[in-house]
C-alpha atoms as a PDB file:
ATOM      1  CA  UNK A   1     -54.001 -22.423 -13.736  1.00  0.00           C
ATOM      2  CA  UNK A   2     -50.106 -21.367 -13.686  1.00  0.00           C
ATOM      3  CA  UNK A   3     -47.870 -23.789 -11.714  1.00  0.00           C
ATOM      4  CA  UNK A   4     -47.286 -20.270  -9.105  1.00  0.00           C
ATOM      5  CA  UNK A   5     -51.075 -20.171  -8.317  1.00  0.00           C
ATOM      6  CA  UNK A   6     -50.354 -23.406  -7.036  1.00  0.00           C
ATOM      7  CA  UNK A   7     -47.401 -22.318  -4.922  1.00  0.00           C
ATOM      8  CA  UNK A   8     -45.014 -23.784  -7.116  1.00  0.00           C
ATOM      9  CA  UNK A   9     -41.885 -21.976  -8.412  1.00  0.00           C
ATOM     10  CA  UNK A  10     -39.643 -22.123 -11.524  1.00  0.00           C
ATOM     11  CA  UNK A  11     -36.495 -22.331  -9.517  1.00  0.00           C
ATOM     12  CA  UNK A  12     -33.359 -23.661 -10.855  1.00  0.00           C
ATOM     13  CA  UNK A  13     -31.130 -25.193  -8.080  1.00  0.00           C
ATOM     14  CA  UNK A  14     -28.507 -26.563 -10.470  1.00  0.00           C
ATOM     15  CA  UNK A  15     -24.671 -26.493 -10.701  1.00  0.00           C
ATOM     16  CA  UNK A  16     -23.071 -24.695  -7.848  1.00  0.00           C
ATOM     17  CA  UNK A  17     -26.418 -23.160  -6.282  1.00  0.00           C
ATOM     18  CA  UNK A  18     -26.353 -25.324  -3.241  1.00  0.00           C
ATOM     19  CA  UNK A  19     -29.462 -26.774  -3.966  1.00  0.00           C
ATOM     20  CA  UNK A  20     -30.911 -29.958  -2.486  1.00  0.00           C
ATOM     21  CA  UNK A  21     -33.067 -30.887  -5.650  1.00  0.00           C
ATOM     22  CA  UNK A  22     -36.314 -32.108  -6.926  1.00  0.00           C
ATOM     23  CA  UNK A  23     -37.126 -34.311  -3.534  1.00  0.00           C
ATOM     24  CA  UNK A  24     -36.463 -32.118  -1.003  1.00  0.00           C
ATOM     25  CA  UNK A  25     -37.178 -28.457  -2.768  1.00  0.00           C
ATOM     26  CA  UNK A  26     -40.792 -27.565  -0.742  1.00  0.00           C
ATOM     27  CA  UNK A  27     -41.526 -25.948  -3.862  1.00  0.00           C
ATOM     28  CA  UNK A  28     -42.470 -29.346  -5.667  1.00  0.00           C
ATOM     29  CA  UNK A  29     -44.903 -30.451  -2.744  1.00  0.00           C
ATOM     30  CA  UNK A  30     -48.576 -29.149  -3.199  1.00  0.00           C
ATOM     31  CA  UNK A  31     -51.685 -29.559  -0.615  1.00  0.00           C
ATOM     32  CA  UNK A  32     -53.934 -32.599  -1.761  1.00  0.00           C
ATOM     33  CA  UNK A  33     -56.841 -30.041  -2.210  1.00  0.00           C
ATOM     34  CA  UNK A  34     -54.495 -28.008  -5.036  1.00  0.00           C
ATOM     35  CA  UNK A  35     -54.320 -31.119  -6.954  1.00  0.00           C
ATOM     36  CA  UNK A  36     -57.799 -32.482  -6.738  1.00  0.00           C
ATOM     37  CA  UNK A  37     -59.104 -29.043  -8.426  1.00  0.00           C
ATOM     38  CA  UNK A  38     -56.245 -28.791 -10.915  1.00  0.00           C
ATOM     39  CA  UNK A  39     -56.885 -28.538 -14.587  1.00  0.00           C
ATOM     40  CA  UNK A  40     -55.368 -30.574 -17.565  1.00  0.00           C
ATOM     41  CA  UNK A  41     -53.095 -28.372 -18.266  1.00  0.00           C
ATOM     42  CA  UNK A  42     -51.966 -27.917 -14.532  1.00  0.00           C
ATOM     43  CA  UNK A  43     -51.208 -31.355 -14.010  1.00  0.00           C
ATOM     44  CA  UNK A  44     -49.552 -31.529 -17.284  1.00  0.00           C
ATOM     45  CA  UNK A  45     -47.407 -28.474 -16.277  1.00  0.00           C
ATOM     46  CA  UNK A  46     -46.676 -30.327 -12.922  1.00  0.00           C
ATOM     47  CA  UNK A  47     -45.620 -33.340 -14.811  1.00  0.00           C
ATOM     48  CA  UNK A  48     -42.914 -31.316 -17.118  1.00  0.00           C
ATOM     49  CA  UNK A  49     -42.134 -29.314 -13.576  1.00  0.00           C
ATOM     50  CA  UNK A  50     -41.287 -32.435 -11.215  1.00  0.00           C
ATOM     51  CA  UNK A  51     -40.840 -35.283 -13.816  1.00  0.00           C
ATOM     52  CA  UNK A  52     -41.645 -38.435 -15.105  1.00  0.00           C
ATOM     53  CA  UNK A  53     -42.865 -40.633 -12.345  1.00  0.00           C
ATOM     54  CA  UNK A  54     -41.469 -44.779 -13.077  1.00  0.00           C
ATOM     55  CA  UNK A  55     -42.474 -47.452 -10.747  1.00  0.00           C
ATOM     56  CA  UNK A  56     -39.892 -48.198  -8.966  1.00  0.00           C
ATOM     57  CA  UNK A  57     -40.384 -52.084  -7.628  1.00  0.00           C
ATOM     58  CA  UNK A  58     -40.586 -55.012  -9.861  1.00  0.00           C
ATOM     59  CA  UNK A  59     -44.163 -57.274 -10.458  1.00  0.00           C
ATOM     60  CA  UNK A  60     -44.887 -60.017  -8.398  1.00  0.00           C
ATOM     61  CA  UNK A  61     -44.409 -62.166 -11.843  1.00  0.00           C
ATOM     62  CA  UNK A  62     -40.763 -61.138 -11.972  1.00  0.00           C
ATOM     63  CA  UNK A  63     -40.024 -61.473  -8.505  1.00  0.00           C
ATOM     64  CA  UNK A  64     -41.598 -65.653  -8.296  1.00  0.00           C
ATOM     65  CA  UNK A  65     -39.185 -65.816 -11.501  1.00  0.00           C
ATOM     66  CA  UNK A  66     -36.342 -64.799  -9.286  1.00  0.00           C
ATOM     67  CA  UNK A  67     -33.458 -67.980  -9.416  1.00  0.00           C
ATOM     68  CA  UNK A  68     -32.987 -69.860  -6.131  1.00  0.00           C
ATOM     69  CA  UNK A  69     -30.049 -72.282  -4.646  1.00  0.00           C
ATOM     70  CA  UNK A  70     -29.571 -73.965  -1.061  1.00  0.00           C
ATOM     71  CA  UNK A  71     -27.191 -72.410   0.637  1.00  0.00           C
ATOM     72  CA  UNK A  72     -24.429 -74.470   2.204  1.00  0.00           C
ATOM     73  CA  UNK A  73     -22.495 -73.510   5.341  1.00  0.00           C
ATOM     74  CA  UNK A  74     -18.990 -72.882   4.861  1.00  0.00           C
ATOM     75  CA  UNK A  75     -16.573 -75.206   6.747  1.00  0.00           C
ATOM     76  CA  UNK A  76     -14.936 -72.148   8.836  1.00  0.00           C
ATOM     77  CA  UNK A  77     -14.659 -68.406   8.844  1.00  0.00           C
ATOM     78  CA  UNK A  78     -18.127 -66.611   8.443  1.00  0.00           C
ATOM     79  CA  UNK A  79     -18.105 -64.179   5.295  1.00  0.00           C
ATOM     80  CA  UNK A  80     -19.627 -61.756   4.464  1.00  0.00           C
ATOM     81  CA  UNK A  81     -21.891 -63.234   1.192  1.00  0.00           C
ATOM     82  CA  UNK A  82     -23.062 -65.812   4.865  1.00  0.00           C
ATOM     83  CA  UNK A  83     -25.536 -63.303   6.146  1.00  0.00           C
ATOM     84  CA  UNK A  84     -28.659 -61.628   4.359  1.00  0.00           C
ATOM     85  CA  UNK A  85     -28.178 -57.723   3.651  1.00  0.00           C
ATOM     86  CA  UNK A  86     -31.668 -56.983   3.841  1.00  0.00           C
ATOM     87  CA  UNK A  87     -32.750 -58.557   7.392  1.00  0.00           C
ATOM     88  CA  UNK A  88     -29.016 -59.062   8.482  1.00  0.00           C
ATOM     89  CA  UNK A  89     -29.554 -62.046   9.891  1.00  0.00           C
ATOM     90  CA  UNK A  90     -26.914 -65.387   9.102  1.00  0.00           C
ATOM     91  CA  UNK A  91     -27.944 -68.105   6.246  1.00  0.00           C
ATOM     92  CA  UNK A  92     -28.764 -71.102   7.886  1.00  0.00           C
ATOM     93  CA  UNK A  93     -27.527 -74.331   6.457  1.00  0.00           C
ATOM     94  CA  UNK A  94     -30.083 -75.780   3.824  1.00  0.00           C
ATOM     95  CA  UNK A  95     -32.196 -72.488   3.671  1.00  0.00           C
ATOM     96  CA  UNK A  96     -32.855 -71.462   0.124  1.00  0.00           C
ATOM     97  CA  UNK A  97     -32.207 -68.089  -0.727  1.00  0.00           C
ATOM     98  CA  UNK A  98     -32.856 -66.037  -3.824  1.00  0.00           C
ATOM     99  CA  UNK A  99     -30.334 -65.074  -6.053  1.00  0.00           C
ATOM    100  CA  UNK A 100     -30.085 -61.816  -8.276  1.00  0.00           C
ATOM    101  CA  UNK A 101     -28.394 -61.050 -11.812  1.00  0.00           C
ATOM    102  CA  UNK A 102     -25.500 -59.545  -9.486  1.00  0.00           C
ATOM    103  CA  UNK A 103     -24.958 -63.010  -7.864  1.00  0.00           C
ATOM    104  CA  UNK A 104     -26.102 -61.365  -4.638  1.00  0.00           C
ATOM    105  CA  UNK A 105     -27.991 -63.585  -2.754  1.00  0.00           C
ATOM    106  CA  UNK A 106     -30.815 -63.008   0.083  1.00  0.00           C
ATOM    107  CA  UNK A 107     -33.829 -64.738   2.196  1.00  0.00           C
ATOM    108  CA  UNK A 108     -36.297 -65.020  -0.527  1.00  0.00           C
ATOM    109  CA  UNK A 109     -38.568 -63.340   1.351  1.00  0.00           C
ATOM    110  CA  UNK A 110     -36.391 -60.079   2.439  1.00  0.00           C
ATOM    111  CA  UNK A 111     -35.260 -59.268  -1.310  1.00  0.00           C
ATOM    112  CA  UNK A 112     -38.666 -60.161  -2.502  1.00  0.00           C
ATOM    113  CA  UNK A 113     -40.182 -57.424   0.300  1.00  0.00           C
ATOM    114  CA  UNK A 114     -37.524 -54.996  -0.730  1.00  0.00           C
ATOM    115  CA  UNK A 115     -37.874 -55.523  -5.022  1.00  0.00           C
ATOM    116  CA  UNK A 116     -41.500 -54.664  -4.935  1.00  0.00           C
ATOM    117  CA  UNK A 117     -40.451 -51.196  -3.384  1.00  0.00           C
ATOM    118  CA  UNK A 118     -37.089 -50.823  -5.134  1.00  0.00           C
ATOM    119  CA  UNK A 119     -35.906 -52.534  -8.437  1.00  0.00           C
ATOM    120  CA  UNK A 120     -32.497 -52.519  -7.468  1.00  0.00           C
ATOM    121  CA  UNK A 121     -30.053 -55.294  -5.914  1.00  0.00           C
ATOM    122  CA  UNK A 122     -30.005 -53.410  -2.076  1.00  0.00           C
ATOM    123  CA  UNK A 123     -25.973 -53.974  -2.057  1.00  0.00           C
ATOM    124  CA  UNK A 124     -24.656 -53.002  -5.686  1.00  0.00           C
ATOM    125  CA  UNK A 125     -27.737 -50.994  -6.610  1.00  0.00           C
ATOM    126  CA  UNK A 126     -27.635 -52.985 -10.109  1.00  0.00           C
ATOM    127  CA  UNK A 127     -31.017 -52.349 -11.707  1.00  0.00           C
ATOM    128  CA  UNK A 128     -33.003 -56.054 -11.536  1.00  0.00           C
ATOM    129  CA  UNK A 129     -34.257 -56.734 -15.054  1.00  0.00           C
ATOM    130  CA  UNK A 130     -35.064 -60.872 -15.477  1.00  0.00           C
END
């Protein structure tokens, strides 16, 4: 079955043609019912069409081997690297907090929520990889 019985179209929406891309082109979205009946060679012509699909969060085996330290209130001023970027809330004093191969550090259990969706520090965007 050809990708356009599908109601998909080989549409290029590259350099200068305004296009929003893969995500939001309406092209590259098919009704579950298209899929389930779909060929081999379909779904293999799907696959070149929208791309390889990676998992994009990190194993629960990485994220227990995540390092930890205690964090200590500073003396005065509050900075910025004193509150959690995922939950926004402030470190308290003694709370342990997960750090990342960035040095950015977070409630264990806010970056550990956010790595198994994304496997990427949610400030720098550095790709996690223990």
């Amino acid at each position: 079955m050809p990708l356009q019985a599908l109601g998909l179209h080989n549409r290029h929406h590259g350099r200068g043609g305004g296009g929003l891309g893969l995500a939001f082109n309406p092209a590259n979205y098919l009704p579950d019912d298209a899929i389930e009946g779909a060929d081999y060679e379909t779904l293999l012509a799907l696959g070149e069409r929208v791309g390889e699909v990676k998992q994009r969060g990190l194993d629960g085996r990485t994220l227990a081997g995540l390092p930890t330290k205690i964090y200590r209130a500073p003396w005065q001023n509050v900075s910025d690297d004193s509150r959690c970027a995922v939950c926004l809330e402030d470190f308290q004093d003694g709370e342990e907090l997960a750090l990342l191969p960035c040095l950015h550090a977070y409630h264990g259990v806010c970056v550990r929520t956010w790595l198994k969706g994304n496997g990427v520090c949610p400030v720098c965007r550095l790709e996690v990889k223990l």
